[in-house]
PDB file of N, CA and C in Angstrom:
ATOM      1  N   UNK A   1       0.853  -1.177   0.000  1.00  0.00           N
ATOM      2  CA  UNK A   1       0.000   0.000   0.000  1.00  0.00           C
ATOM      3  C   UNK A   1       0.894   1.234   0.000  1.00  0.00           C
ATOM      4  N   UNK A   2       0.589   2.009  -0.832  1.00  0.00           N
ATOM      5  CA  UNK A   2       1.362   3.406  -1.173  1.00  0.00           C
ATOM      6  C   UNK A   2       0.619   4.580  -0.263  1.00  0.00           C
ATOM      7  N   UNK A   3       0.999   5.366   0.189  1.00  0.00           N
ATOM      8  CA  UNK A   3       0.774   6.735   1.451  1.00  0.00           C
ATOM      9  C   UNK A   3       1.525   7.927   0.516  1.00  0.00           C
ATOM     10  N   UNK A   4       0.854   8.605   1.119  1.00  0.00           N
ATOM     11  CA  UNK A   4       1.302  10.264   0.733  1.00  0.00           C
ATOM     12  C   UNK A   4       1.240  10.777   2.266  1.00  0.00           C
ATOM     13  N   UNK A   5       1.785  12.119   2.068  1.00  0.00           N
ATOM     14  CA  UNK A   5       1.786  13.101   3.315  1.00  0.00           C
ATOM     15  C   UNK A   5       0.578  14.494   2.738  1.00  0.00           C
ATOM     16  N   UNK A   6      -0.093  14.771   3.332  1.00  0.00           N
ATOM     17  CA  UNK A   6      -0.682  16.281   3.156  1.00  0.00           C
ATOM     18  C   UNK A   6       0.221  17.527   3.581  1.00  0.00           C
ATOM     19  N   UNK A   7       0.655  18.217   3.022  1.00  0.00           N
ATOM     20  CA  UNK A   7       1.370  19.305   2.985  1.00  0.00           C
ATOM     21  C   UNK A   7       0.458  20.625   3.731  1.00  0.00           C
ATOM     22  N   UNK A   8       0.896  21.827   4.036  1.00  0.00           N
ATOM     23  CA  UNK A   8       0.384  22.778   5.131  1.00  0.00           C
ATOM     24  C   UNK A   8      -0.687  23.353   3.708  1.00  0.00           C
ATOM     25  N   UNK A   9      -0.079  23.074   2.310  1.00  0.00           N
ATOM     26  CA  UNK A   9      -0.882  23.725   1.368  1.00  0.00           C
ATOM     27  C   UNK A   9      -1.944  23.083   0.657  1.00  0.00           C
ATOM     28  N   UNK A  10      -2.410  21.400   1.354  1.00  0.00           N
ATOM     29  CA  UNK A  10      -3.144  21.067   0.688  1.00  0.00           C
ATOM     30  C   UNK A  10      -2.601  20.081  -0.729  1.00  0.00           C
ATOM     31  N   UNK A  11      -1.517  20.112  -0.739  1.00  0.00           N
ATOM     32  CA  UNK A  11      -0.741  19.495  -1.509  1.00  0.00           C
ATOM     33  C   UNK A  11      -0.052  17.636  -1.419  1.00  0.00           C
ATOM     34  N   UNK A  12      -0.010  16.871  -2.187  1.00  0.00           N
ATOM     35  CA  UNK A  12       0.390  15.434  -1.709  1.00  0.00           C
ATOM     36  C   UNK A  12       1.212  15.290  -3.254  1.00  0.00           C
ATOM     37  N   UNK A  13       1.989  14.389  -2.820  1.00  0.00           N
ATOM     38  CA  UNK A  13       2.992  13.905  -4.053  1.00  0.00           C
ATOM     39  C   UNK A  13       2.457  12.128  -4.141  1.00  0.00           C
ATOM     40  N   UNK A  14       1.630  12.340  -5.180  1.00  0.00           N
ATOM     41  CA  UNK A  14       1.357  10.813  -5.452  1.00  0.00           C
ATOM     42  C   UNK A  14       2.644  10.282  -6.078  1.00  0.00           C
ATOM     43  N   UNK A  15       3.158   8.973  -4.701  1.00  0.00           N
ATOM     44  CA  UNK A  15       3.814   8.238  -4.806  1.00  0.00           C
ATOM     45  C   UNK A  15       4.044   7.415  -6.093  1.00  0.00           C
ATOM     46  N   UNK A  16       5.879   7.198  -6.547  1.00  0.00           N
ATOM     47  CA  UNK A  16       6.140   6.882  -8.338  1.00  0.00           C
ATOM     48  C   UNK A  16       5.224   5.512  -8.897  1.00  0.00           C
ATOM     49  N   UNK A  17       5.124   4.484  -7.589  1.00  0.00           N
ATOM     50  CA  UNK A  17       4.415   3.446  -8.309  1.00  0.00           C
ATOM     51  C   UNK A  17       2.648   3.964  -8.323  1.00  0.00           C
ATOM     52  N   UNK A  18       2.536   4.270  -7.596  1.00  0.00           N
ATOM     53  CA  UNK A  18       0.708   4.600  -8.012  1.00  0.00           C
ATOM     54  C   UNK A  18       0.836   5.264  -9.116  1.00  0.00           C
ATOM     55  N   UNK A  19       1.667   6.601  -9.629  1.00  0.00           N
ATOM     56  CA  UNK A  19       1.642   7.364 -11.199  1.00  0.00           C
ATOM     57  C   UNK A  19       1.714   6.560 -12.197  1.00  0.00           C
ATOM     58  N   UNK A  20       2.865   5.205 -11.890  1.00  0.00           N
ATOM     59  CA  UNK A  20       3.397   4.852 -12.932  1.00  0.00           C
ATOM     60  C   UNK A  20       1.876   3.465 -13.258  1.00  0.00           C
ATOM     61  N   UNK A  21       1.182   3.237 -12.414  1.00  0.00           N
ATOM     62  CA  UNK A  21      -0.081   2.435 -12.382  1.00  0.00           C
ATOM     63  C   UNK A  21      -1.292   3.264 -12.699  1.00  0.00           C
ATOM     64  N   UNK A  22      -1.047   4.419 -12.772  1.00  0.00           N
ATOM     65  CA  UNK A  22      -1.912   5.275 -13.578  1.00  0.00           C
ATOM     66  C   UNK A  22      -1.727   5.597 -14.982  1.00  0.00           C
ATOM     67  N   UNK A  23      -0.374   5.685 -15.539  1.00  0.00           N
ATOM     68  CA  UNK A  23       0.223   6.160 -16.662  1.00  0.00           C
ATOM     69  C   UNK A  23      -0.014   7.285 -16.452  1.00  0.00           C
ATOM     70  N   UNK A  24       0.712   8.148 -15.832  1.00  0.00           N
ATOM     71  CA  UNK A  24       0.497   9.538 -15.460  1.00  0.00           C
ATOM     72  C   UNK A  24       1.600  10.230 -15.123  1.00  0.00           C
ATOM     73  N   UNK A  25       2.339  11.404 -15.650  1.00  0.00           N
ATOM     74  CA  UNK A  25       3.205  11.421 -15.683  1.00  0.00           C
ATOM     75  C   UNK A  25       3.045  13.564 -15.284  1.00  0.00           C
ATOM     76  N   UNK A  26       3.932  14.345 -15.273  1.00  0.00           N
ATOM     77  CA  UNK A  26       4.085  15.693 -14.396  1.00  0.00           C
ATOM     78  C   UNK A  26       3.230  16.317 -15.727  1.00  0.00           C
ATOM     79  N   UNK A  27       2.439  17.225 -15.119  1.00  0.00           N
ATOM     80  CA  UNK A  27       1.898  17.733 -16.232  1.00  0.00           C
ATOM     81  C   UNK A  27       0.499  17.065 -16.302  1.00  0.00           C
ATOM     82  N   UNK A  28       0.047  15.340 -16.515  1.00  0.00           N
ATOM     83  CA  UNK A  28      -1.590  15.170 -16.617  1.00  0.00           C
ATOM     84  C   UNK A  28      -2.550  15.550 -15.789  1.00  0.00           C
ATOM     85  N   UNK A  29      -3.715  15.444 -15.539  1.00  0.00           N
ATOM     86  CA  UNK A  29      -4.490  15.315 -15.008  1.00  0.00           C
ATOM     87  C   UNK A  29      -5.009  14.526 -14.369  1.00  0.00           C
ATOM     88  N   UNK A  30      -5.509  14.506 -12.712  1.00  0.00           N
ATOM     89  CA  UNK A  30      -6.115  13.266 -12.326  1.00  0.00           C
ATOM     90  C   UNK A  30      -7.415  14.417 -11.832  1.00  0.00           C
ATOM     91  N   UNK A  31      -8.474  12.995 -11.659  1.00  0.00           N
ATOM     92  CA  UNK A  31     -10.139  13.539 -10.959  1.00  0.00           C
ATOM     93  C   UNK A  31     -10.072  12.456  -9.447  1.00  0.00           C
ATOM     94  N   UNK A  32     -10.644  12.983  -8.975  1.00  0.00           N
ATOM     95  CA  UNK A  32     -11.304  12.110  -7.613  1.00  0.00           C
ATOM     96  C   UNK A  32     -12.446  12.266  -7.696  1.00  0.00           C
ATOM     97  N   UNK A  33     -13.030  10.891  -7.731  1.00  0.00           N
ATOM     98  CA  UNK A  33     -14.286  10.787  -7.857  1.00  0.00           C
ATOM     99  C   UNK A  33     -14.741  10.079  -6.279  1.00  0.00           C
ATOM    100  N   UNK A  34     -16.037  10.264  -5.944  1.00  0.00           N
ATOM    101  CA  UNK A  34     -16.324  10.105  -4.568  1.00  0.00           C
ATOM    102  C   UNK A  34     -17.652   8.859  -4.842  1.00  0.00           C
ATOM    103  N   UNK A  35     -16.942   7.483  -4.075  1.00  0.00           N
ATOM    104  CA  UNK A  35     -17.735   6.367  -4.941  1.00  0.00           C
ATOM    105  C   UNK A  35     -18.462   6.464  -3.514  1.00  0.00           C
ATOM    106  N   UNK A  36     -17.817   6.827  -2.290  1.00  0.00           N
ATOM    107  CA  UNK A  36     -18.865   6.558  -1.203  1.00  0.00           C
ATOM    108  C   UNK A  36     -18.658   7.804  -0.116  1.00  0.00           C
ATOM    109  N   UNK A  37     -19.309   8.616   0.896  1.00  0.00           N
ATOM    110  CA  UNK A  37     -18.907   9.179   1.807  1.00  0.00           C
ATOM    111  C   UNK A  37     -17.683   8.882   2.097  1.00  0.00           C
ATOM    112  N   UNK A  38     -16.733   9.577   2.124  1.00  0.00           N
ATOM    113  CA  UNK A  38     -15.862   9.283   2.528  1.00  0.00           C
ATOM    114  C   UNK A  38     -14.591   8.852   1.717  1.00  0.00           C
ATOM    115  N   UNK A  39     -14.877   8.447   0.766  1.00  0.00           N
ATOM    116  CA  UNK A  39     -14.245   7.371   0.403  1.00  0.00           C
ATOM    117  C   UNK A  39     -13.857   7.529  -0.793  1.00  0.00           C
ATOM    118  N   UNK A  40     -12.987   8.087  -1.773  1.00  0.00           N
ATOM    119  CA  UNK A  40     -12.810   8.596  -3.290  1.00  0.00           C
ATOM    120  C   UNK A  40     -11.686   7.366  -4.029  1.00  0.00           C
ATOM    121  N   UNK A  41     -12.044   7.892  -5.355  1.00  0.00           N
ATOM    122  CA  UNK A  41     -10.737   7.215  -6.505  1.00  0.00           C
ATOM    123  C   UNK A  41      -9.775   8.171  -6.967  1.00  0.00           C
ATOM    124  N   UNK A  42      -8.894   7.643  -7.145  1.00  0.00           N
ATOM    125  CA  UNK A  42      -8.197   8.781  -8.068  1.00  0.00           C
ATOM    126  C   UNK A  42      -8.432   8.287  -9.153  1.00  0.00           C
ATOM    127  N   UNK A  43      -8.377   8.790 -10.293  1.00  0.00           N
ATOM    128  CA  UNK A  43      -8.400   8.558 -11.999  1.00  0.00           C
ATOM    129  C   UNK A  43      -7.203   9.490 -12.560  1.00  0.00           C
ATOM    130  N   UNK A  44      -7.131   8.960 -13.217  1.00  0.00           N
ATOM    131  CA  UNK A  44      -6.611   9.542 -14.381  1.00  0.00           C
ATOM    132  C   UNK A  44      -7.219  10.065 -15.376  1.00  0.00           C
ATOM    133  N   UNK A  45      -7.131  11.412 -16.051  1.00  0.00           N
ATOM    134  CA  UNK A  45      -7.991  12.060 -16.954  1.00  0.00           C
ATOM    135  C   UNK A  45      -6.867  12.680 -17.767  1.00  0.00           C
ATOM    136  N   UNK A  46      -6.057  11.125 -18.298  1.00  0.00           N
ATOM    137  CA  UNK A  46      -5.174  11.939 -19.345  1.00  0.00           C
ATOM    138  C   UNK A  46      -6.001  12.050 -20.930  1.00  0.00           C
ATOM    139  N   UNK A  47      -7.100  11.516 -21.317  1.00  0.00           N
ATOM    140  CA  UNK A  47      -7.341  11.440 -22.772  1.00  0.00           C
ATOM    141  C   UNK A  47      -8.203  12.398 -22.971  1.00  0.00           C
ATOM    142  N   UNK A  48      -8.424  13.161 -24.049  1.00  0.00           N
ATOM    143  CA  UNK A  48      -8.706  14.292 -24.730  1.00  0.00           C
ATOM    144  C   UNK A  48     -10.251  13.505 -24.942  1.00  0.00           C
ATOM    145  N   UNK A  49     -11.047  14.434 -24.930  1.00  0.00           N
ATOM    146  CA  UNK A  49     -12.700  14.540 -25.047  1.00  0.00           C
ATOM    147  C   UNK A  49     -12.501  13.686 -26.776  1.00  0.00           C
ATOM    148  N   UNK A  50     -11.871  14.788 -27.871  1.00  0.00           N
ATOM    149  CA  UNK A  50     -12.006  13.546 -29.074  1.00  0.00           C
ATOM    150  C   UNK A  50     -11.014  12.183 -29.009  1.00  0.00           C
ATOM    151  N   UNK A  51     -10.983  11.689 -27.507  1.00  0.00           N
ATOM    152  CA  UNK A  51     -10.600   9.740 -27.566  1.00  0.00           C
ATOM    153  C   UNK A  51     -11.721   9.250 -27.709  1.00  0.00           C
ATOM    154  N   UNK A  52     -13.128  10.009 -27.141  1.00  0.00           N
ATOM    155  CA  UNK A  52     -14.642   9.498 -26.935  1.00  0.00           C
ATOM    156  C   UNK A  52     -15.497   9.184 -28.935  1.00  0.00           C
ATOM    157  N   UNK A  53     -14.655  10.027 -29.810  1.00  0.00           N
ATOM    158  CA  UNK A  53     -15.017   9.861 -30.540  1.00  0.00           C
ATOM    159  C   UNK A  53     -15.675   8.348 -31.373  1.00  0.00           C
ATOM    160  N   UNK A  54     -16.662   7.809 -31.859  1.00  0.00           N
ATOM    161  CA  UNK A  54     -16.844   6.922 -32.137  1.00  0.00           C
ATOM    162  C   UNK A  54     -16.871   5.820 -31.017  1.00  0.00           C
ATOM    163  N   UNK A  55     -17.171   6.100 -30.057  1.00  0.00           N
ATOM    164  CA  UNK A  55     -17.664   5.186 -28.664  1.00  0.00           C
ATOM    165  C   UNK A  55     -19.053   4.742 -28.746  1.00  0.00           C
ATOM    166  N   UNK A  56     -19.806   5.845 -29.341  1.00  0.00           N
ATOM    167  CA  UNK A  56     -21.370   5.649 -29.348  1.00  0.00           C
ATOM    168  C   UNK A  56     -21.862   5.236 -31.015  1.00  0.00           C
ATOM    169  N   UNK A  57     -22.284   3.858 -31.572  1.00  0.00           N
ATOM    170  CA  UNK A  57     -22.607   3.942 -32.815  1.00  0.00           C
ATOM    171  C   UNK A  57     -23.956   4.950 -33.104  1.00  0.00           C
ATOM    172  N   UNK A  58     -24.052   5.630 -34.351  1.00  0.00           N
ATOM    173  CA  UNK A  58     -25.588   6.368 -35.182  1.00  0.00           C
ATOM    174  C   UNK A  58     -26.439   4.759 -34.829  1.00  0.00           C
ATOM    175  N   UNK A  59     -27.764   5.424 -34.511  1.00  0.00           N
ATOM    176  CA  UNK A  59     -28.646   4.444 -34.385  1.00  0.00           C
ATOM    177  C   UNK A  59     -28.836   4.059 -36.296  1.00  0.00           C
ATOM    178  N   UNK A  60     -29.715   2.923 -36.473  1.00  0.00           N
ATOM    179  CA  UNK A  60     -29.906   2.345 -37.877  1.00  0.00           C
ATOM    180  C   UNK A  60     -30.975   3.448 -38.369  1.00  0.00           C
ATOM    181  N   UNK A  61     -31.804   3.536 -37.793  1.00  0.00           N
ATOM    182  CA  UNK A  61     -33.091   4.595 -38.399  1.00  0.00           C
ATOM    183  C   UNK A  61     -32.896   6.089 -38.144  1.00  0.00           C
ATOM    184  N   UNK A  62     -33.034   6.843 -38.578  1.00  0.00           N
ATOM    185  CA  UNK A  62     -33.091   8.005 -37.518  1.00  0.00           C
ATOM    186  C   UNK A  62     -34.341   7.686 -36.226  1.00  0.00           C
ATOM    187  N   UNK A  63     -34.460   8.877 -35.486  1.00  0.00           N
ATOM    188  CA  UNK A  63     -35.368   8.649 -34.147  1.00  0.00           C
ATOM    189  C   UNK A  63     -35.987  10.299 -34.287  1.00  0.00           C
ATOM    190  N   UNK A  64     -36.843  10.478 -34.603  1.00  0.00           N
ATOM    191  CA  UNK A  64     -37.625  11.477 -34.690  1.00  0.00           C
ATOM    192  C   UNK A  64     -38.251  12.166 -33.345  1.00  0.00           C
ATOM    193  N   UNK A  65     -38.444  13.076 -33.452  1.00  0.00           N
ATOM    194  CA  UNK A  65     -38.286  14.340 -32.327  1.00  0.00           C
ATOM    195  C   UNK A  65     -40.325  13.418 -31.347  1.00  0.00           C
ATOM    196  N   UNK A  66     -40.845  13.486 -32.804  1.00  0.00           N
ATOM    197  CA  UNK A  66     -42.173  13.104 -31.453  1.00  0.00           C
ATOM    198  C   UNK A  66     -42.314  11.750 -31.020  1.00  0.00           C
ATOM    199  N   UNK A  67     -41.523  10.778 -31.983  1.00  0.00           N
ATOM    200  CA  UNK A  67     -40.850   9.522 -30.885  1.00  0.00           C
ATOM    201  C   UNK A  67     -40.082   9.594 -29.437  1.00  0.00           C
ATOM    202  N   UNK A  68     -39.387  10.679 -29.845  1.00  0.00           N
ATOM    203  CA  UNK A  68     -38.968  11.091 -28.524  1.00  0.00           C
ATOM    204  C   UNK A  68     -39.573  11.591 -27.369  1.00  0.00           C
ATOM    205  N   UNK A  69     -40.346  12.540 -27.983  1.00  0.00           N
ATOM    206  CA  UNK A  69     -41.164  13.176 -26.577  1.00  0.00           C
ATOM    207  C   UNK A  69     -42.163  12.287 -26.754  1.00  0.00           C
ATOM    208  N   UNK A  70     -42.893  11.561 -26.909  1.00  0.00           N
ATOM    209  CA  UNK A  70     -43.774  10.074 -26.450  1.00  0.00           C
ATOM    210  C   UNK A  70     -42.992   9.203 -25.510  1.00  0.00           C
ATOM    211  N   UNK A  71     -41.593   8.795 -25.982  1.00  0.00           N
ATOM    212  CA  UNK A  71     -41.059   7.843 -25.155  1.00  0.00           C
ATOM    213  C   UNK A  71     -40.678   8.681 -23.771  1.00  0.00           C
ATOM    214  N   UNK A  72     -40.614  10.280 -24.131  1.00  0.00           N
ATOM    215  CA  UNK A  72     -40.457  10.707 -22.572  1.00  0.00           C
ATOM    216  C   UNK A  72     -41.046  10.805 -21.907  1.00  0.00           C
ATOM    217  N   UNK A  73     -42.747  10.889 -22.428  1.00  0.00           N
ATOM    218  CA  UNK A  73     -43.849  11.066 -21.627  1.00  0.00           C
ATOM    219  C   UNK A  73     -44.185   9.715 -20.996  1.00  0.00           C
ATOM    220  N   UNK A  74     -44.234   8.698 -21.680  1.00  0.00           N
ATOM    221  CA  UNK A  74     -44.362   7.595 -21.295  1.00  0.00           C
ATOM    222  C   UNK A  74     -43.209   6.440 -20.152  1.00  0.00           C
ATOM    223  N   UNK A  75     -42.260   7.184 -20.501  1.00  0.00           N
ATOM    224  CA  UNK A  75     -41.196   6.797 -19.020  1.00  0.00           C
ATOM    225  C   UNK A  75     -41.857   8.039 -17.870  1.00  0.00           C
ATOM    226  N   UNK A  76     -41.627   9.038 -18.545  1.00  0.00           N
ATOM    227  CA  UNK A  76     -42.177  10.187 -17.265  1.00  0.00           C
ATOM    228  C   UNK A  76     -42.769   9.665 -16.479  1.00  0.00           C
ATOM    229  N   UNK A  77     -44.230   9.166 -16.899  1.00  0.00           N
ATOM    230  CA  UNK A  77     -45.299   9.092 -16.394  1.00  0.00           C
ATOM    231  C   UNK A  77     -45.383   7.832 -15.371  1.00  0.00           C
ATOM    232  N   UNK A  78     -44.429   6.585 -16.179  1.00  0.00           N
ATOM    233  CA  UNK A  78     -44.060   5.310 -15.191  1.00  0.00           C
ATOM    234  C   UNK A  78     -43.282   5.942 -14.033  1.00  0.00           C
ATOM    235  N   UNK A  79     -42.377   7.066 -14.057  1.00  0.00           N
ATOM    236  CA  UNK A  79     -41.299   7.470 -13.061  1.00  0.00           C
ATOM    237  C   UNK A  79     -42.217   7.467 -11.533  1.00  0.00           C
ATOM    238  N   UNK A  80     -43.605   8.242 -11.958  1.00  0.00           N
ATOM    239  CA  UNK A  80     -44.523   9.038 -10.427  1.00  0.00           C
ATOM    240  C   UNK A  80     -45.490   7.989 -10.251  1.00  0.00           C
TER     241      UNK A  80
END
């Protein structure tokens, strides 16, 4: 298990093997995400918004605007 110290400024030096298990290097970005009270991740947020590119396929049909607001009314309405 890897430890850091908190500094008077709020500051910690994530230890070389946790960076190097991040691929993270001086200069990236990390997020903490908070999975429970208390309790966070670190991540890594080295990849650029266009890595997301082509993650999501075009549906086969298009989906038309009052398909849509039907299917919202009709989840809506299951929600209450």
């Amino acid at each position: 298990m890897s430890t850091a110290t908190l500094t008077s400024k709020g500051q910690i030096t994530i230890p070389a093997l946790v960076r190097s298990a991040l691929g993270v290097e001086a200069g990236d970005r990390v997020e903490f995400v908070q999975v429970e009270p208390g309790r966070f991740e670190l991540v890594a947020a080295t990849q650029s918004v266009t890595a997301l590119k082509g993650l999501v396929r075009k549906p086969a049909s298009p989906v038309s605007i009052a398909s849509m607001n039907e299917a919202i009314a009709a989840h809506g309405a299951k929600a209450r």
